[in-house]
C-alpha atoms as a PDB file:
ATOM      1  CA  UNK A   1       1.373  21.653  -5.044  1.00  0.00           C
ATOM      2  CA  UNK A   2       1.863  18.431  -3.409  1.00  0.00           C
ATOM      3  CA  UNK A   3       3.145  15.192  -5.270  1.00  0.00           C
ATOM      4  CA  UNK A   4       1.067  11.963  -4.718  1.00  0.00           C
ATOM      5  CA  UNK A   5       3.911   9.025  -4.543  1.00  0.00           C
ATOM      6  CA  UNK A   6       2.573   5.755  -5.319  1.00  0.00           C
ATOM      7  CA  UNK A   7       3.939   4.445  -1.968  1.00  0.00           C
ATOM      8  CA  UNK A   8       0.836   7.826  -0.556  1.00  0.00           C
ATOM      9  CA  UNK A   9      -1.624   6.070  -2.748  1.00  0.00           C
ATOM     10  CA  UNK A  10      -0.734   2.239  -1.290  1.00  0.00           C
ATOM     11  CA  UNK A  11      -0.677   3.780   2.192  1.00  0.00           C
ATOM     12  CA  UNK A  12      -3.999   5.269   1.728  1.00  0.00           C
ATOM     13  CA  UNK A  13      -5.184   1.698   0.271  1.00  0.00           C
ATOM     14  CA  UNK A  14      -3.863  -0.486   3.009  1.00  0.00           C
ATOM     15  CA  UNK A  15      -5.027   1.614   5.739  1.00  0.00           C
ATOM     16  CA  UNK A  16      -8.274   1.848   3.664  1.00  0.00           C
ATOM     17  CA  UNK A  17      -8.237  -2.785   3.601  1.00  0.00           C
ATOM     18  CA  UNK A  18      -7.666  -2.628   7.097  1.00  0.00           C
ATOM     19  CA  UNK A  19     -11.270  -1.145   7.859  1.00  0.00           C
ATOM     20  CA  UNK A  20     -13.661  -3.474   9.646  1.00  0.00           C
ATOM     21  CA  UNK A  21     -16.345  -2.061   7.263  1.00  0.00           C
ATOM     22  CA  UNK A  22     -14.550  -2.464   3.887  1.00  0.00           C
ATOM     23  CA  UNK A  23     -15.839  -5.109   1.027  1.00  0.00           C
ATOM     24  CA  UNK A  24     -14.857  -6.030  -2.212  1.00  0.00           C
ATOM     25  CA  UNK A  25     -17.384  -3.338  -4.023  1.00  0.00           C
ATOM     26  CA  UNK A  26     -15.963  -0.158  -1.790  1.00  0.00           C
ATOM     27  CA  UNK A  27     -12.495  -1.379  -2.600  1.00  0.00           C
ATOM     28  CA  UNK A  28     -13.280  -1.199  -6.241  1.00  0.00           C
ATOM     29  CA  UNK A  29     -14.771   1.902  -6.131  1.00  0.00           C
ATOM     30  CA  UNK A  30     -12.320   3.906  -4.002  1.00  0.00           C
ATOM     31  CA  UNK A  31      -9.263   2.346  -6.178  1.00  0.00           C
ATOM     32  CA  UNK A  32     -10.529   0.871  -9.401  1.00  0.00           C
ATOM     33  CA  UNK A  33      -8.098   1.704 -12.466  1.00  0.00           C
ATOM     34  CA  UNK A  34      -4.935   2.903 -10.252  1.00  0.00           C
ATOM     35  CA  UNK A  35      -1.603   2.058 -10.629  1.00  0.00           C
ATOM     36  CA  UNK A  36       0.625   1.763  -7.519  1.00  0.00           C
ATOM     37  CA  UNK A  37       3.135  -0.660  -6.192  1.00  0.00           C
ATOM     38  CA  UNK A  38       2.200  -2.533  -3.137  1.00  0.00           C
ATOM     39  CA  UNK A  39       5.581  -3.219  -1.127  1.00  0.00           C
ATOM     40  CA  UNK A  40       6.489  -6.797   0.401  1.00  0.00           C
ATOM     41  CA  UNK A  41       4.403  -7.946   3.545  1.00  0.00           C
ATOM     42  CA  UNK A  42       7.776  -8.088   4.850  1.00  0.00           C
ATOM     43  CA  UNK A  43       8.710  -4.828   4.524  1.00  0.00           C
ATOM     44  CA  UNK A  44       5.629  -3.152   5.217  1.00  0.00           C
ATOM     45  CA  UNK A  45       5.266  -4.956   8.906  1.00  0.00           C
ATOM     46  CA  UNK A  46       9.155  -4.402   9.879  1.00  0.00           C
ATOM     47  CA  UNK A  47       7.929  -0.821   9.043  1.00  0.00           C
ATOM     48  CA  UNK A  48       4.990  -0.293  11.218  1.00  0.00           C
ATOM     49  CA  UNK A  49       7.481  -1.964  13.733  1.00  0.00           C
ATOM     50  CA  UNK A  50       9.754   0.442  13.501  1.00  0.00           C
ATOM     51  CA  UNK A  51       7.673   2.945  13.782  1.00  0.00           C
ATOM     52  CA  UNK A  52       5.976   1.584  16.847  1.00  0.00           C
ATOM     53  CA  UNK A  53       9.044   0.957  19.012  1.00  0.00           C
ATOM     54  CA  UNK A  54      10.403   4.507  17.526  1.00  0.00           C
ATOM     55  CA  UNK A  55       6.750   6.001  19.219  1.00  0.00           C
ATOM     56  CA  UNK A  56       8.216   4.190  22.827  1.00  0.00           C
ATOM     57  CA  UNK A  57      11.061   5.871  22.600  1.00  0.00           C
ATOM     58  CA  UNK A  58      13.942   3.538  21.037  1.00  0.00           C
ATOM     59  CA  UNK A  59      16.364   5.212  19.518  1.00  0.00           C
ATOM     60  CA  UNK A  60      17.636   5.506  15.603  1.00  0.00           C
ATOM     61  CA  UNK A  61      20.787   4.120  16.566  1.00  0.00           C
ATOM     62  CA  UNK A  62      19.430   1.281  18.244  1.00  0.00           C
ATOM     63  CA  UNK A  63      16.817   0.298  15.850  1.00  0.00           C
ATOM     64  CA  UNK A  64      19.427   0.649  12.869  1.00  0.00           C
ATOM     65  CA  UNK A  65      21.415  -2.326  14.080  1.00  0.00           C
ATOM     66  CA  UNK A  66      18.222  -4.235  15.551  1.00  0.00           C
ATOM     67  CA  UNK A  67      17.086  -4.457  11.992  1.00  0.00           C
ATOM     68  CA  UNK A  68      20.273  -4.071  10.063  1.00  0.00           C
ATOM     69  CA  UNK A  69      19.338  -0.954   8.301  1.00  0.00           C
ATOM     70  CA  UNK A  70      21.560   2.447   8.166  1.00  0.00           C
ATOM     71  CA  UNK A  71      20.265   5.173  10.531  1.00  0.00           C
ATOM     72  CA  UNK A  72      19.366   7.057   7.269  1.00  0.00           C
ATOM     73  CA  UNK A  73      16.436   4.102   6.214  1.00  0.00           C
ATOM     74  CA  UNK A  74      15.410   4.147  10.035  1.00  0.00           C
ATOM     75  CA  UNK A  75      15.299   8.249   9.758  1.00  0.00           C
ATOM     76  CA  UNK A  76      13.059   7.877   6.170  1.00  0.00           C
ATOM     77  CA  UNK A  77      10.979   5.269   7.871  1.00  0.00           C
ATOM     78  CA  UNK A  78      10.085   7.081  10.949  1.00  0.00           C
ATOM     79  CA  UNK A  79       9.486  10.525   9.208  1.00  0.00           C
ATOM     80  CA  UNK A  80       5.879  11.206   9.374  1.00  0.00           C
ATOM     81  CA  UNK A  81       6.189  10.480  13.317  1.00  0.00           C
ATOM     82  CA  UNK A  82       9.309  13.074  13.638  1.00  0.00           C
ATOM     83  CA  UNK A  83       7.853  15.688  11.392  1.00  0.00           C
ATOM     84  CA  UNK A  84       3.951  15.031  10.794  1.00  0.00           C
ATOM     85  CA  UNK A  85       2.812  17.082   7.636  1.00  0.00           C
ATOM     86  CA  UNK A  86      -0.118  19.845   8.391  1.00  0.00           C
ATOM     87  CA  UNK A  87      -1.680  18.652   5.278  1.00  0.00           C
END
């Protein structure tokens, strides 16, 4: 059985925002009544930066001191794109 975070339900909702398509009545429908915690801007973009230089091939240690994080945070970040799930 798989755990649903809240950060798997915010992913699923920002990526879901993002949509060319979406409006204010799908967005209600598809999340209406949940409870998750939506992360800083901030963090979120350094994220999908990370992520993106980690997919052209910088390394852990160098993105750890480009963004003053531990190699452990750069190694949680970039997770999915190391080890994507089959489910």
């Amino acid at each position: 059985m798989t755990t649903i975070t809240s950060y798997d339900m915010f992913e699923e909702f920002f990526d879901f925002i993002k949509l060319p398509t979406t409006d204010k009545k799908a967005t209600i429908k598809e999340f209406g009544g949940s409870n998750f915690y939506i992360p800083s801007y901030k963090t979120t973009m350094r994220n999908a930066e990370i992520i993106q230089k980690y997919k052209n091939k910088s390394t852990v240690k160098i993105l750890a001191r480009e963004y003053d994080l531990t190699e452990r945070q750069i190694y949680d970040i970039t997770k999915e794109v190391r080890n994507p799930s089959l489910f």
